[in-house]
N, C-alpha and C. Protein backbone atom coordinates (compact mmCIF):
# COMPACT_ATOMS: atom_id res chain seq x y z
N UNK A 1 21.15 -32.23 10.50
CA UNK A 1 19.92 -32.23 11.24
C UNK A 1 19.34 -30.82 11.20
N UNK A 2 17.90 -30.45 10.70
CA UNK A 2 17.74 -29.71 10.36
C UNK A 2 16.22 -28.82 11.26
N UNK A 3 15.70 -28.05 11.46
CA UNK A 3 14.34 -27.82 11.68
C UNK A 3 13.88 -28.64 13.33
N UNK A 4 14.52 -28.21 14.01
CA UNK A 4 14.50 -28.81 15.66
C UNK A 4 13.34 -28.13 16.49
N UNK A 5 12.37 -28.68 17.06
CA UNK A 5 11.79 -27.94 18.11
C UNK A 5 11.98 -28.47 19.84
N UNK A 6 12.00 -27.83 20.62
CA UNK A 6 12.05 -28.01 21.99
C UNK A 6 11.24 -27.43 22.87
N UNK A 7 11.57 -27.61 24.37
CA UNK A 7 10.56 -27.00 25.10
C UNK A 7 10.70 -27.04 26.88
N UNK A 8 10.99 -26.36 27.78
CA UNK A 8 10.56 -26.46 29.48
C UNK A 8 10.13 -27.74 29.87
N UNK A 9 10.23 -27.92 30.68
CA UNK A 9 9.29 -29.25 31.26
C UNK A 9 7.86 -28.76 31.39
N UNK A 10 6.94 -27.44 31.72
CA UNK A 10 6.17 -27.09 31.85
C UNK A 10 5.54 -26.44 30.74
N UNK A 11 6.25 -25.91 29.36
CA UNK A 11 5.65 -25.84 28.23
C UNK A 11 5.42 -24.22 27.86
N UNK A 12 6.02 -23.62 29.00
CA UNK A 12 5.61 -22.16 28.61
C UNK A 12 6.75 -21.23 28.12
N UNK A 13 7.82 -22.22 27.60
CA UNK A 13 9.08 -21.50 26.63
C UNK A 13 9.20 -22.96 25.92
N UNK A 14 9.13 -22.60 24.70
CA UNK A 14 9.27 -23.26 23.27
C UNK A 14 10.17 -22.70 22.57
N UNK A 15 10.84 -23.60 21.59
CA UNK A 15 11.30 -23.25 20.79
C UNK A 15 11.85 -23.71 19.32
N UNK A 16 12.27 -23.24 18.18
CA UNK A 16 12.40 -23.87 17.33
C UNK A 16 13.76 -23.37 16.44
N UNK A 17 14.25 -24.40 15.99
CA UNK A 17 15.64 -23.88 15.16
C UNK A 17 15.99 -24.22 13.56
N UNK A 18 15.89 -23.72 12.83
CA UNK A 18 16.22 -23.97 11.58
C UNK A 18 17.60 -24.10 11.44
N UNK A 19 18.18 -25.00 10.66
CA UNK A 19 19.35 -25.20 10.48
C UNK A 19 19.94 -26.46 11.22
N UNK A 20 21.30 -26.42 11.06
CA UNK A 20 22.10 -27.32 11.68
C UNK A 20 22.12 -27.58 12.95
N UNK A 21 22.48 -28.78 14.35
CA UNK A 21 22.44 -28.17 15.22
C UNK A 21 24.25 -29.13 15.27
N UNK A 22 24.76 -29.18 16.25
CA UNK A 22 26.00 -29.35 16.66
C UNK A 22 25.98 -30.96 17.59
N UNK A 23 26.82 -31.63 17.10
CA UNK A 23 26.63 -33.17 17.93
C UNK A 23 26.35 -32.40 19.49
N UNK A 24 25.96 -33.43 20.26
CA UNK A 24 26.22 -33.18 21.57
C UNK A 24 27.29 -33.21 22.54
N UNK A 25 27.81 -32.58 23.10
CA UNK A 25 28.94 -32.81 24.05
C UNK A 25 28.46 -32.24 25.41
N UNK A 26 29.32 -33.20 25.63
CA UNK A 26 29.35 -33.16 27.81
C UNK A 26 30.07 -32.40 28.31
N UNK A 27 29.68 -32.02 28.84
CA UNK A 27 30.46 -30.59 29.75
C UNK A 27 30.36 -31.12 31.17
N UNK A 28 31.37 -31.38 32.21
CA UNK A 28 31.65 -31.99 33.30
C UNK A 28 32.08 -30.83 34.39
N UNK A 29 32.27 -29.32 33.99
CA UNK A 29 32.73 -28.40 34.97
C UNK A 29 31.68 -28.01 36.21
N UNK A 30 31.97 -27.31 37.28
CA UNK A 30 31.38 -27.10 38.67
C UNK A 30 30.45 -26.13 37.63
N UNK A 31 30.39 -25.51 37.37
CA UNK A 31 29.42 -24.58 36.68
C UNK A 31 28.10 -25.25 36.40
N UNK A 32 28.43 -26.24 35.40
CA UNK A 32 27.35 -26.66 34.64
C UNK A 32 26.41 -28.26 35.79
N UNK A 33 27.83 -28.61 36.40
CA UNK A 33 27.08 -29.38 37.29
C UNK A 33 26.30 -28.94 38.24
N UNK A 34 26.20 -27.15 38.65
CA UNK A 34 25.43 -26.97 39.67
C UNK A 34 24.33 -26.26 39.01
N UNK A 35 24.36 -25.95 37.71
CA UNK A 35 23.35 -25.21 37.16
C UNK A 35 22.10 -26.69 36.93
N UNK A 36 22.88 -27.56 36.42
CA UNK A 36 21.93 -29.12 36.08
C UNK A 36 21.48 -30.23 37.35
N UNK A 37 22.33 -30.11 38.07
CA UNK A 37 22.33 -31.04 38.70
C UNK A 37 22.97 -32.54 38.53
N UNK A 38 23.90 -32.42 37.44
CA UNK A 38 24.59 -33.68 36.93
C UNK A 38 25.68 -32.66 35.68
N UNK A 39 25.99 -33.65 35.30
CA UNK A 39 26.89 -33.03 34.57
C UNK A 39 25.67 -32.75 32.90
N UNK A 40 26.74 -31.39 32.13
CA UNK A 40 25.73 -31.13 31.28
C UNK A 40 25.73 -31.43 29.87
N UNK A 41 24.62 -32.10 28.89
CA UNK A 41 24.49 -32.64 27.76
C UNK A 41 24.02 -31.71 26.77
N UNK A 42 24.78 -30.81 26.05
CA UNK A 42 24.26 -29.37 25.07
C UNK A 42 24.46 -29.81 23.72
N UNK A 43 24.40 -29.19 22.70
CA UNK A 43 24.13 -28.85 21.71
C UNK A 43 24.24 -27.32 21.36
N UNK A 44 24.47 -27.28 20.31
CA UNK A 44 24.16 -25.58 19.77
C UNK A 44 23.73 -25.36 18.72
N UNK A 45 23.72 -24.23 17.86
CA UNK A 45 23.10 -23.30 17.14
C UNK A 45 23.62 -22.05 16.78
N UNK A 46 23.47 -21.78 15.53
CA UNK A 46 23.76 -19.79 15.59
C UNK A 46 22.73 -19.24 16.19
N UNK A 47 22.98 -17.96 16.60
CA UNK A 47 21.66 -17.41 17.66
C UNK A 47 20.37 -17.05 16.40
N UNK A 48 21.13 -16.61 15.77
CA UNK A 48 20.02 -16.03 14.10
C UNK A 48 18.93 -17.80 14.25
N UNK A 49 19.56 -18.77 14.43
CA UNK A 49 18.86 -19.86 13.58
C UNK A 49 17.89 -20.51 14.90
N UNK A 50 17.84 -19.86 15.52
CA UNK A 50 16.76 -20.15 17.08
C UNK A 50 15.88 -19.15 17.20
N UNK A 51 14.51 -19.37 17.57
CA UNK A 51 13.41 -18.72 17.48
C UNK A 51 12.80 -18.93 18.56
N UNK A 52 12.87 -18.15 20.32
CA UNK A 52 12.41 -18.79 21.42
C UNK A 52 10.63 -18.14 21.68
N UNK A 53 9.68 -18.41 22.03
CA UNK A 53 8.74 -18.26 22.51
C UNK A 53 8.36 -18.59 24.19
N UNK A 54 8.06 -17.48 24.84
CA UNK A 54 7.66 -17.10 26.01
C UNK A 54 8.61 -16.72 26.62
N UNK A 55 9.06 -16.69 27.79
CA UNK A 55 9.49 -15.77 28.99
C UNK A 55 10.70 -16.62 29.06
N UNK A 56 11.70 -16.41 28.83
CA UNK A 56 13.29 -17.18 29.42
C UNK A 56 13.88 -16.09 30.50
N UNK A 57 14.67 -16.54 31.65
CA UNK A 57 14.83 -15.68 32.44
C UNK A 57 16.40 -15.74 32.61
N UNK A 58 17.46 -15.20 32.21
CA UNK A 58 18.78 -14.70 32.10
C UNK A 58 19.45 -14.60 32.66
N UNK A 59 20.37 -15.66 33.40
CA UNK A 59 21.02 -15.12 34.78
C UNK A 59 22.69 -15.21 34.21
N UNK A 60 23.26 -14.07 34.84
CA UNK A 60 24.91 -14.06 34.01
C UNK A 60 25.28 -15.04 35.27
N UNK A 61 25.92 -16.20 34.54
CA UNK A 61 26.62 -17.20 35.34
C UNK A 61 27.79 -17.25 35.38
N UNK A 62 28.42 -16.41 34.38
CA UNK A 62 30.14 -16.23 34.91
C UNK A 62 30.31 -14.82 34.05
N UNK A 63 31.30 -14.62 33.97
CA UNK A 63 31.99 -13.33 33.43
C UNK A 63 31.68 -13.43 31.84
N UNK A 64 31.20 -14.74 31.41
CA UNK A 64 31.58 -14.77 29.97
C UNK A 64 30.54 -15.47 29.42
N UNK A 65 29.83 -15.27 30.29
CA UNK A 65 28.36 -16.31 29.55
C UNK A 65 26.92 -16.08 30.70
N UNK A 66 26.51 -16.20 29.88
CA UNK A 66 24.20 -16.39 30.77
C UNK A 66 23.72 -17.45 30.61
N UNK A 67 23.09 -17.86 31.53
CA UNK A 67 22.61 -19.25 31.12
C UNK A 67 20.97 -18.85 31.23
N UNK A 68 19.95 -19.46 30.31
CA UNK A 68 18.71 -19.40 29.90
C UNK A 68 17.99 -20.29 31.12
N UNK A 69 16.22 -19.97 31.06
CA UNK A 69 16.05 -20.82 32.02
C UNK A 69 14.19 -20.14 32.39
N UNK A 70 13.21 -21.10 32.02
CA UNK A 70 12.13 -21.11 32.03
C UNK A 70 12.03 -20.43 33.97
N UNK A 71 11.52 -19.14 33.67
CA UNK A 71 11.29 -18.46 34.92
C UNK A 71 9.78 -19.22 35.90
N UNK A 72 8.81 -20.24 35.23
CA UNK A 72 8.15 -21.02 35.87
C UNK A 72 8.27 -22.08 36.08
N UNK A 73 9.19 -23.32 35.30
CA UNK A 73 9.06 -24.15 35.96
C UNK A 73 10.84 -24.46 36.62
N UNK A 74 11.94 -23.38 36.10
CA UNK A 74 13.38 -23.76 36.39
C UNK A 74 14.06 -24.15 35.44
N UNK A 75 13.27 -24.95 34.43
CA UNK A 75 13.88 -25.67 33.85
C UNK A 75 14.95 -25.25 33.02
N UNK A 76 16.45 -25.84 32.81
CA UNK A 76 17.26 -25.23 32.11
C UNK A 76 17.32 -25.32 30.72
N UNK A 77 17.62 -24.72 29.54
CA UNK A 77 17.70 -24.71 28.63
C UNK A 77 18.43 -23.88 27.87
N UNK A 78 19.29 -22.95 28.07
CA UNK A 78 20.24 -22.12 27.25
C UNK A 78 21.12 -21.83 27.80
N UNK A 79 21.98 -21.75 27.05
CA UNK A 79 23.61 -21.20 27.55
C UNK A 79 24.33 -20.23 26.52
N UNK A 80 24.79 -18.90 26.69
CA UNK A 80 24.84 -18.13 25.78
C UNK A 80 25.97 -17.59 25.99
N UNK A 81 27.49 -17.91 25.48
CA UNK A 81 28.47 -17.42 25.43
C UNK A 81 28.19 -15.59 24.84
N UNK A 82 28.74 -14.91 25.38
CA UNK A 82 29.19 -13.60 25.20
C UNK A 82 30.59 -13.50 23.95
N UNK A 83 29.10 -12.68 22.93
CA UNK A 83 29.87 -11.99 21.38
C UNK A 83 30.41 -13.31 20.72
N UNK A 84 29.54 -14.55 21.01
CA UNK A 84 30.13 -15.38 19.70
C UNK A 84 29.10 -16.16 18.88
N UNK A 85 27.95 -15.69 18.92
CA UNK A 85 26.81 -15.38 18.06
C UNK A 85 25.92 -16.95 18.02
N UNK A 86 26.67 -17.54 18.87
CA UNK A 86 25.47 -18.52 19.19
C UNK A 86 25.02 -19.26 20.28
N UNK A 87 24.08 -19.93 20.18
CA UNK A 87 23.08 -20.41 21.71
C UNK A 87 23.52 -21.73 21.88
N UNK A 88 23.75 -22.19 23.05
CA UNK A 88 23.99 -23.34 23.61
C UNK A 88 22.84 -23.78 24.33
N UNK A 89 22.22 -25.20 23.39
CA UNK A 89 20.68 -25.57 23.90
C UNK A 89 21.00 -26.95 24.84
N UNK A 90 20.55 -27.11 25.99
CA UNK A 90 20.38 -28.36 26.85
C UNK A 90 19.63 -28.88 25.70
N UNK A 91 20.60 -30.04 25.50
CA UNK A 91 20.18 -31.34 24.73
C UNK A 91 19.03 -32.29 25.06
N UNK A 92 18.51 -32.03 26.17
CA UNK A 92 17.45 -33.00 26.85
C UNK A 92 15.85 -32.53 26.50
N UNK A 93 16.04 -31.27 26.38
CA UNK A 93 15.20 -30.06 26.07
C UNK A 93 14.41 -30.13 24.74
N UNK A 94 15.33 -31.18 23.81
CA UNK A 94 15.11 -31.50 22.59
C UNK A 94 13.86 -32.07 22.04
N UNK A 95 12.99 -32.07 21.37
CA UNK A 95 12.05 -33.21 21.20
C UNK A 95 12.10 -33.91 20.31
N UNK A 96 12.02 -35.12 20.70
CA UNK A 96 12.76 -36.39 19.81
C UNK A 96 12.01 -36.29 18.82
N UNK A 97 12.51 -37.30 17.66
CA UNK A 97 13.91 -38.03 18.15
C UNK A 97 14.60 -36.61 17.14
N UNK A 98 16.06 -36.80 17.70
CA UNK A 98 16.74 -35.29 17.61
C UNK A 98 17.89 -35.70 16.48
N UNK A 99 18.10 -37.12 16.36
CA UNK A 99 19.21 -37.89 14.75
C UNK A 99 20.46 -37.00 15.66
N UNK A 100 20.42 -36.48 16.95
CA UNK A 100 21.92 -36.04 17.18
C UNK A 100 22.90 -37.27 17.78
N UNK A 101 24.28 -37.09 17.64
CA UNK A 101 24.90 -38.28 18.92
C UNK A 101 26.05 -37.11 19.36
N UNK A 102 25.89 -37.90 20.53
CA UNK A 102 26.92 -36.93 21.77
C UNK A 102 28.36 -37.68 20.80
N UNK A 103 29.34 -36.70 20.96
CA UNK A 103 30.60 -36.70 19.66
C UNK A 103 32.27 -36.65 21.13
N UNK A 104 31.57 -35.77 22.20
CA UNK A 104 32.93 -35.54 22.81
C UNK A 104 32.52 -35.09 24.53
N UNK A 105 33.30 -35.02 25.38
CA UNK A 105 33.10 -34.16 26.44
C UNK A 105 34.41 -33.63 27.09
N UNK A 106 34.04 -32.74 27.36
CA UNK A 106 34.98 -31.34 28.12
C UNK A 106 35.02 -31.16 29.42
N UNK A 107 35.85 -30.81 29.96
CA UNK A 107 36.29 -29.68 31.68
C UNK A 107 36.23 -31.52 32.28
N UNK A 108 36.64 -32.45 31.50
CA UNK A 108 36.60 -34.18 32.77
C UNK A 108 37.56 -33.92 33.84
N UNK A 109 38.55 -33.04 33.99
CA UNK A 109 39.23 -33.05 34.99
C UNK A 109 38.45 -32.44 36.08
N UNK A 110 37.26 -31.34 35.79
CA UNK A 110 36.49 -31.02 37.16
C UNK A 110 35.52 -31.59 37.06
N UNK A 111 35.36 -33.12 36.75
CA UNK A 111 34.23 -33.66 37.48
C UNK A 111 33.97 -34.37 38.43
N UNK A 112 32.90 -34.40 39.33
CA UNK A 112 33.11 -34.93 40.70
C UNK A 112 33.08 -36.36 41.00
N UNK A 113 32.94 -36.11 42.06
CA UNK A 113 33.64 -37.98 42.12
C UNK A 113 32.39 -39.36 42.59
N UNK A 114 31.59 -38.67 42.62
CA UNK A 114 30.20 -39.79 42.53
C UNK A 114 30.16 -40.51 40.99
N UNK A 115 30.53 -39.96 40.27
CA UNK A 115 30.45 -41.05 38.73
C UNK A 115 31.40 -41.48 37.76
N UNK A 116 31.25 -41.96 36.68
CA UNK A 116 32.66 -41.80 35.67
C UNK A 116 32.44 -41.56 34.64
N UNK A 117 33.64 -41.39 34.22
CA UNK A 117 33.19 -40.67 32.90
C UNK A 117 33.07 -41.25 32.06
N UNK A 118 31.75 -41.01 30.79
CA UNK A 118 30.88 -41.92 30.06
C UNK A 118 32.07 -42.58 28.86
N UNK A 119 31.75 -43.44 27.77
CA UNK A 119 32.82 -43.83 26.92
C UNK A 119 32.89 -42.86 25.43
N UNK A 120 33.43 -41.57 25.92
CA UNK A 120 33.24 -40.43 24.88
C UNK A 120 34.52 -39.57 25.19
N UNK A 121 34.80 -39.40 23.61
CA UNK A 121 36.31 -39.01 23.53
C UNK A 121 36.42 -37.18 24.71
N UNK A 122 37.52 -37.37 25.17
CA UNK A 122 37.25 -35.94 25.97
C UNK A 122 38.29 -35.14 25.48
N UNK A 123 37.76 -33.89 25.35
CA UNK A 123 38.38 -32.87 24.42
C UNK A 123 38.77 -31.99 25.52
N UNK A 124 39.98 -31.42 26.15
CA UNK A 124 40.07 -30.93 27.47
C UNK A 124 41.04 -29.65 27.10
């Protein structure tokens, strides 16, 4: 899958990626559930192969990573591990249709207990 564009819910951070992007996987940890509000559906990228336009606003969310995030409307959209050269894009963010399929999900032991977990192999 090649040549991806995305975007905020409000439109004032865009973006576009040449290249490959990475199936999707679920991420189920307290982190990502309080940054989303549900558990979280990403994708990635090398950072070289993403091209963002307008204002993203940077907040270090743990010791080892920042998570991206349209400073007008909230909306989330990046996740950026520290020194391993690529961007982790909220999959929702995507504009269809995206030819990706969610492949796996991670951290299922910290997920909370309002739901279950979807029928996708978990890589833990």
């Amino acid at each position: 899958m090649s040549d991806k564009t995305g975007s905020c819910l409000c439109g004032q951070v865009t973006y576009h990626v040449a290249g490959l992007l990475r199936d999707v996987m679920l991420c189920h940890c307290s982190q990502c559930r309080k940054t989303s509000g549900h558990y979280v559906a990403a994708t990635s990228c090398p950072e070289g192969a993403i091209e963002v336009t307008g204002n993203v606003t940077w907040y270090r969310s743990s010791d080892a990573a920042q998570s991206g995030f349209c400073g007008t409307c909230g909306g989330n959209l990046f996740w950026r591990p520290d020194g391993q050269g690529r961007m982790g894009i909220f999959a929702g963010t995507l504009d269809a249709p995206t030819g990706l399929r969610t492949s796996a999900q991670i951290c299922a032991g910290d997920k909370s207990d309002y739901y279950s977990l979807p029928e996708v192999p978990v890589r833990d």
